[in-house]
N, C-alpha and C. Protein backbone atom coordinates (compact mmCIF):
# COMPACT_ATOMS: atom_id res chain seq x y z
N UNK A 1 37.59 -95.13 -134.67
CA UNK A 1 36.15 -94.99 -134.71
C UNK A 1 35.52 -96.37 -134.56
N UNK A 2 34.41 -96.40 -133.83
CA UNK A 2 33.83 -97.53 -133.63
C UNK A 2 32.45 -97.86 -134.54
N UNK A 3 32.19 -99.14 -134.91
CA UNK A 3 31.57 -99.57 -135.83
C UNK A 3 29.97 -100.73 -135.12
N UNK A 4 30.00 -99.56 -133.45
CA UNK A 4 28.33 -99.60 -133.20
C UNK A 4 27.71 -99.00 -133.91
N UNK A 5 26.79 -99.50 -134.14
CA UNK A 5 25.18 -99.05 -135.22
C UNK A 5 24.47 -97.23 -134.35
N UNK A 6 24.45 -96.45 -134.40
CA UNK A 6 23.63 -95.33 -134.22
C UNK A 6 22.12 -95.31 -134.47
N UNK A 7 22.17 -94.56 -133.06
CA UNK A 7 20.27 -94.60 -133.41
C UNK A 7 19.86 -94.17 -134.29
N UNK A 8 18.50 -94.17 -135.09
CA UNK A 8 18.34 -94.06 -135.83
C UNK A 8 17.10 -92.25 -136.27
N UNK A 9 16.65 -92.09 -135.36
CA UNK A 9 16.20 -91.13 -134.79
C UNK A 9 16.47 -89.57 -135.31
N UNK A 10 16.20 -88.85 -136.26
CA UNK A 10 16.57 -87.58 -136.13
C UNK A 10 16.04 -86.50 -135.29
N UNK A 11 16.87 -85.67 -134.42
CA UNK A 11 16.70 -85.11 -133.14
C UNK A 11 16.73 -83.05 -133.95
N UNK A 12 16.36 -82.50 -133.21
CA UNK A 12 16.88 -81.05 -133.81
C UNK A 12 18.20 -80.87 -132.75
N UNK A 13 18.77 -79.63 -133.94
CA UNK A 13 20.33 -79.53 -133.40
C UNK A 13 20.47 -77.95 -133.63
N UNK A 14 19.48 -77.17 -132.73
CA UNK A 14 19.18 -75.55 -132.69
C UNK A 14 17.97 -75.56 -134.26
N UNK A 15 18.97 -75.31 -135.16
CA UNK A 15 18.07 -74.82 -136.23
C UNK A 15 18.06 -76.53 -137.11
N UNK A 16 19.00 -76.72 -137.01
CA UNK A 16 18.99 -78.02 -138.01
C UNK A 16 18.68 -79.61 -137.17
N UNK A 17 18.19 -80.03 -138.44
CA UNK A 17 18.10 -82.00 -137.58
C UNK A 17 19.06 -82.57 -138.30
N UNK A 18 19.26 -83.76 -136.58
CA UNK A 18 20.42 -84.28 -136.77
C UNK A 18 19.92 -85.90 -136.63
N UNK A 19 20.97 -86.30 -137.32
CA UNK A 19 20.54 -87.69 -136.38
C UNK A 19 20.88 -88.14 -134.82
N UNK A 20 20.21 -88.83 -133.89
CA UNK A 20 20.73 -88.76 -132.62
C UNK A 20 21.75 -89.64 -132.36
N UNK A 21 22.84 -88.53 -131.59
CA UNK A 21 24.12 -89.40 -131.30
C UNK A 21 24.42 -90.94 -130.82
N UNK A 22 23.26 -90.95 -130.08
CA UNK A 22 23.55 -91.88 -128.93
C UNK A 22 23.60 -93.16 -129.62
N UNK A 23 24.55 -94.08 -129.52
CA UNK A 23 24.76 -96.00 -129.71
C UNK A 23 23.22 -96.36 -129.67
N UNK A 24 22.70 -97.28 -130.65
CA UNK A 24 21.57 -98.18 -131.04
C UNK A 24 21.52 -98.96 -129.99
N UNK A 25 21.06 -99.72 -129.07
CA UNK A 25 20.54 -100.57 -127.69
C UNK A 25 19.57 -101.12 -128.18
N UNK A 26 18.36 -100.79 -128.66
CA UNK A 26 17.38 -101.54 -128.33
C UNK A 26 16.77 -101.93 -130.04
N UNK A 27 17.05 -103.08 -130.42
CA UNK A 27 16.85 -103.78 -131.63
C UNK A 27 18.11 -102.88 -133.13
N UNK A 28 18.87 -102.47 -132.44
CA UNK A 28 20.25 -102.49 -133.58
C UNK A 28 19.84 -101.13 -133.75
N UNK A 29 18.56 -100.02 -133.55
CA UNK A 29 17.98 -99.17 -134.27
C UNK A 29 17.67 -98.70 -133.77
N UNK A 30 17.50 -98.30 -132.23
CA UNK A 30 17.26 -97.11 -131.94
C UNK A 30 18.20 -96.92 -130.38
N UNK A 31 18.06 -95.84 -129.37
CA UNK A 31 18.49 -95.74 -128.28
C UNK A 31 17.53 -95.84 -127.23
N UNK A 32 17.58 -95.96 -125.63
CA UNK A 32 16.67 -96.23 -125.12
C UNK A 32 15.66 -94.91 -125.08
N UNK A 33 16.20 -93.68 -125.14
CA UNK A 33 15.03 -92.22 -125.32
C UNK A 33 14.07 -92.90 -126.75
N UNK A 34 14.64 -93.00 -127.91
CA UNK A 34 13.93 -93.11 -128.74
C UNK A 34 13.15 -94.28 -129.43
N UNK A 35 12.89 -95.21 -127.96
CA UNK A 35 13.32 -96.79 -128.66
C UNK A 35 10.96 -96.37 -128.56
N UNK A 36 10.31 -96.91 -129.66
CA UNK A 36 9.18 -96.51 -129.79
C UNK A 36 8.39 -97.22 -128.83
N UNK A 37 8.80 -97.93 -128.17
CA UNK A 37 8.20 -98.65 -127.03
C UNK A 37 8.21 -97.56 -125.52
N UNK A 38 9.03 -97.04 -125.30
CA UNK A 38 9.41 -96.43 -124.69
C UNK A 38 8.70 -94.89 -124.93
N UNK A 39 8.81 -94.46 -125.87
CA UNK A 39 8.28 -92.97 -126.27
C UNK A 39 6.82 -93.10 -126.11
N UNK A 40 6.38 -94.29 -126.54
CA UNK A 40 4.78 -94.70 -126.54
C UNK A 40 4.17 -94.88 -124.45
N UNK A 41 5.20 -95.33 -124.12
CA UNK A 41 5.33 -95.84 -122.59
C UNK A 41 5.09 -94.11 -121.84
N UNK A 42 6.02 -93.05 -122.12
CA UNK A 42 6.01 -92.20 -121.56
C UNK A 42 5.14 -91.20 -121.82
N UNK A 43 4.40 -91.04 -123.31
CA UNK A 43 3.08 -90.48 -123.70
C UNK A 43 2.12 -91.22 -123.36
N UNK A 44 1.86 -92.31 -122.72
CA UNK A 44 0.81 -92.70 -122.09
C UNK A 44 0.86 -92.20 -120.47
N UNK A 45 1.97 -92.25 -120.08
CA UNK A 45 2.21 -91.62 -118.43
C UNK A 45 2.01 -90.55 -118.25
N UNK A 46 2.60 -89.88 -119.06
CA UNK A 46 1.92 -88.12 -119.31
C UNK A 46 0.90 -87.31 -119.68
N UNK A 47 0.05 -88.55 -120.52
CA UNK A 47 -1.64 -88.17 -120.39
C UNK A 47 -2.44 -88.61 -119.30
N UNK A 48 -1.80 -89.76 -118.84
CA UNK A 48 -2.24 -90.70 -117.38
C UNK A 48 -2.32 -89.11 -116.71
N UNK A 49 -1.18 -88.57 -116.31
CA UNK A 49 -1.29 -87.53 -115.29
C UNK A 49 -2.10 -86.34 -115.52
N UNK A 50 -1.94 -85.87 -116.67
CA UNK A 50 -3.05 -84.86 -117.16
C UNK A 50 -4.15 -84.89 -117.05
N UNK A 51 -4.72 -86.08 -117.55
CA UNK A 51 -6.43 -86.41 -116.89
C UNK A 51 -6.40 -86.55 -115.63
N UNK A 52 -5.50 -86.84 -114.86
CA UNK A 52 -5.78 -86.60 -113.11
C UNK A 52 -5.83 -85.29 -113.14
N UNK A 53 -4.60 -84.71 -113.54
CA UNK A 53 -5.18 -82.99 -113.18
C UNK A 53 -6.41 -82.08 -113.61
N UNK A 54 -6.85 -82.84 -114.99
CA UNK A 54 -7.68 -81.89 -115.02
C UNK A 54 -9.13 -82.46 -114.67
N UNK A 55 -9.17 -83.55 -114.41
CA UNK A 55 -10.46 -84.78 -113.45
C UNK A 55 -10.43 -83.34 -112.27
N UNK A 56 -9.45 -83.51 -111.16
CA UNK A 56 -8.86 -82.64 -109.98
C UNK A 56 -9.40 -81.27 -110.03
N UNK A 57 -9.05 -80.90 -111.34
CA UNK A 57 -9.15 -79.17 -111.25
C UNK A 57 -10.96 -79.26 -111.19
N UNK A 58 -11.39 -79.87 -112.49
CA UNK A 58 -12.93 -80.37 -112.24
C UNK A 58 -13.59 -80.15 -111.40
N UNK A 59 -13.20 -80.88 -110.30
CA UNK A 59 -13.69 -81.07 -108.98
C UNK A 59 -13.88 -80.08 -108.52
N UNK A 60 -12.71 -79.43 -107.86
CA UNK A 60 -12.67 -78.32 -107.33
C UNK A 60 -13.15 -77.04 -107.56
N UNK A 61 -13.50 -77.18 -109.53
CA UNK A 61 -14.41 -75.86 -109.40
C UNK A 61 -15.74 -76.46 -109.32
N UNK A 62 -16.24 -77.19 -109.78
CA UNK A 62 -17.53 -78.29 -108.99
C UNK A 62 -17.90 -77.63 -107.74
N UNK A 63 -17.10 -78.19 -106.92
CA UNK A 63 -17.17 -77.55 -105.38
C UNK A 63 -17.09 -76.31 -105.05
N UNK A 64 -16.11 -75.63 -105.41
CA UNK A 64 -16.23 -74.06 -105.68
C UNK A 64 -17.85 -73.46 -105.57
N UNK A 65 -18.08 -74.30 -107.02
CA UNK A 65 -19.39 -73.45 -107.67
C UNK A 65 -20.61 -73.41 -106.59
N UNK A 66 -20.67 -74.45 -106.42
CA UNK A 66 -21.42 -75.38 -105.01
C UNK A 66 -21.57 -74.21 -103.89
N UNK A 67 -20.36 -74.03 -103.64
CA UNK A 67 -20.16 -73.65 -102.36
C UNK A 67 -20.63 -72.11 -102.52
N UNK A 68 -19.98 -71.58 -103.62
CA UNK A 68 -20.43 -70.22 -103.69
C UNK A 68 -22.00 -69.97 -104.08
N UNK A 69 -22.56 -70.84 -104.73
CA UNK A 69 -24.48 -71.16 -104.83
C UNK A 69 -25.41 -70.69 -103.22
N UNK A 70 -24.50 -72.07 -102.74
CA UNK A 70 -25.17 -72.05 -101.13
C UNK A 70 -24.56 -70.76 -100.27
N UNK A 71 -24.00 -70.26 -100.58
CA UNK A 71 -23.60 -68.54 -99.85
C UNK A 71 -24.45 -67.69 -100.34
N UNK A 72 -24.84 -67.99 -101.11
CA UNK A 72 -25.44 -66.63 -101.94
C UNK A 72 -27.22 -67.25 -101.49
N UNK A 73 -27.89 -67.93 -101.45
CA UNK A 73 -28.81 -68.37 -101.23
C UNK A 73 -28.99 -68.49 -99.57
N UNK A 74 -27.93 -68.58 -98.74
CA UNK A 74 -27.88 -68.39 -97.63
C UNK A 74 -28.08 -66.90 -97.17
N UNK A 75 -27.11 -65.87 -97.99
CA UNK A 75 -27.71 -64.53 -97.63
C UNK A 75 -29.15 -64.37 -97.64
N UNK A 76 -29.31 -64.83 -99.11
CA UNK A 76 -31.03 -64.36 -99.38
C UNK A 76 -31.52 -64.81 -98.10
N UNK A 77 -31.75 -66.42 -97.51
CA UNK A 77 -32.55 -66.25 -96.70
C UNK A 77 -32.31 -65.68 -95.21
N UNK A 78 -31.18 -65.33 -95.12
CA UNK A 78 -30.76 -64.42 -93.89
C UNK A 78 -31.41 -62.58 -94.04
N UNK A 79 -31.50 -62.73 -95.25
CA UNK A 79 -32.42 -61.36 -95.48
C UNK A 79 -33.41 -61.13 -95.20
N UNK A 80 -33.90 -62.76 -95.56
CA UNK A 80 -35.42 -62.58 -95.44
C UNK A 80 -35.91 -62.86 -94.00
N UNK A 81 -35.26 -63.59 -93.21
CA UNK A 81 -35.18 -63.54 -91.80
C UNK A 81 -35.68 -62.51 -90.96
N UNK A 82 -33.96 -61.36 -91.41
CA UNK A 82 -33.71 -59.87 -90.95
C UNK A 82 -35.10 -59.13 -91.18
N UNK A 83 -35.58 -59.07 -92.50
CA UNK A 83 -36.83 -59.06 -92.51
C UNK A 83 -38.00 -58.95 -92.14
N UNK A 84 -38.09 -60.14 -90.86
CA UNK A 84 -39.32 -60.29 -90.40
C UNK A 84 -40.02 -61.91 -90.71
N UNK A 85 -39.18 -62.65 -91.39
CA UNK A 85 -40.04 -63.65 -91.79
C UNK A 85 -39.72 -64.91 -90.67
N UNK A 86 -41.31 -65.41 -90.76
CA UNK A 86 -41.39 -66.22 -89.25
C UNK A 86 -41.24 -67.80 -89.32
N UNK A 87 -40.99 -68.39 -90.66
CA UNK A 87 -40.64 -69.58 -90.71
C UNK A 87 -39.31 -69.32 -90.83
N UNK A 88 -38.26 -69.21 -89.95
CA UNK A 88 -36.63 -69.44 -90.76
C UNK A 88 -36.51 -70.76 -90.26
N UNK A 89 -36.90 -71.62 -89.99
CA UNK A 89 -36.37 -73.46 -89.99
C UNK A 89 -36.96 -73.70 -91.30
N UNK A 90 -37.88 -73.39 -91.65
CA UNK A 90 -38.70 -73.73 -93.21
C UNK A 90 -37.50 -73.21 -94.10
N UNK A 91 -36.85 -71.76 -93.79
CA UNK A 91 -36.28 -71.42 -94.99
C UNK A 91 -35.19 -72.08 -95.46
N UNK A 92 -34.80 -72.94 -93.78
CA UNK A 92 -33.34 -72.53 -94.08
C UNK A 92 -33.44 -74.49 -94.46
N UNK A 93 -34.50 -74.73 -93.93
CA UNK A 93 -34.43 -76.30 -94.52
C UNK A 93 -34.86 -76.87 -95.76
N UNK A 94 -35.34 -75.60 -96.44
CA UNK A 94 -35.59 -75.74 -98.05
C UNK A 94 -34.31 -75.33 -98.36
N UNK A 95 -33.88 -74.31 -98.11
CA UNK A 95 -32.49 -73.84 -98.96
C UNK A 95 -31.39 -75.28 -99.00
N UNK A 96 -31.10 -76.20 -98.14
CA UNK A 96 -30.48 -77.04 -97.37
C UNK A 96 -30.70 -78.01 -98.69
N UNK A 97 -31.80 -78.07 -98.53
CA UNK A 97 -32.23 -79.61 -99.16
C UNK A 97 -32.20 -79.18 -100.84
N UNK A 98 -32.36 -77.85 -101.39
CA UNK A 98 -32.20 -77.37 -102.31
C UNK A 98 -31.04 -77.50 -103.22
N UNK A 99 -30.25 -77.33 -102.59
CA UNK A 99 -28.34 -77.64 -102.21
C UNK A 99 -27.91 -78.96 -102.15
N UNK A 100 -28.96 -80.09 -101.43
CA UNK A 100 -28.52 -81.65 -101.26
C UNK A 100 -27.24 -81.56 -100.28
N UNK A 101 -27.56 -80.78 -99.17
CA UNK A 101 -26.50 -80.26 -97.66
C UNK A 101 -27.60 -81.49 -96.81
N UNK A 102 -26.59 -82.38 -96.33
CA UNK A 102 -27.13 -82.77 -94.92
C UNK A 102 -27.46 -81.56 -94.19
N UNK A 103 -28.32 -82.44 -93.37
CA UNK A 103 -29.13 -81.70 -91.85
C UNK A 103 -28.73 -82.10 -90.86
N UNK A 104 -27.77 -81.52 -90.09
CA UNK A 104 -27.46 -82.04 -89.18
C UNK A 104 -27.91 -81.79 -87.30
């Protein structure tokens, strides 16, 4: 048996905790999974990415919402068109600007 130091770390082992197997590396006391520099290193990377995704998802229903606004306000004034109504550059350039849609 060898008389390297063990991490120091208790891990679960199904139902019970154990201490973790692995040889001490990093300051006599822990292993590199559990060394607290490291655990701290990889819970910062993994919230790093989470706020991108959910910044991302954000967006996209942002835009979503957007998009489905100006459809629905686009019918209306295609109704009102069908209609009979005799400004449709008025309508459709209020609806536009309503929205903050370039004119192109």
């Amino acid at each position: 048996m060898t008389d390297k130091p063990k991490c120091q770390e208790k891990t679960r082992n199904g139902w019970r905790m154990t201490m973790c197997p692995r040889y001490a590396v990093v300051d006599g006391k822990w292993c590199r999974q559990h060394d607290p520099e490291a655990v701290k290193r990889r819970h910062e990377e993994r919230e790093a990415k989470w706020r991108k995704e959910r910044a991302d998802d954000e967006a996209a229903t942002k835009e979503r919402l957007r998009v489905e606004a100006l459809r629905i306000d686009a019918v209306k004034v295609l109704k009102m068109i069908a209609n009979g109504a005799t400004n449709a550059t008025a309508l459709a350039q209020s609806t536009l600007f309503h929205h903050k849609e370039p004119r192109s």
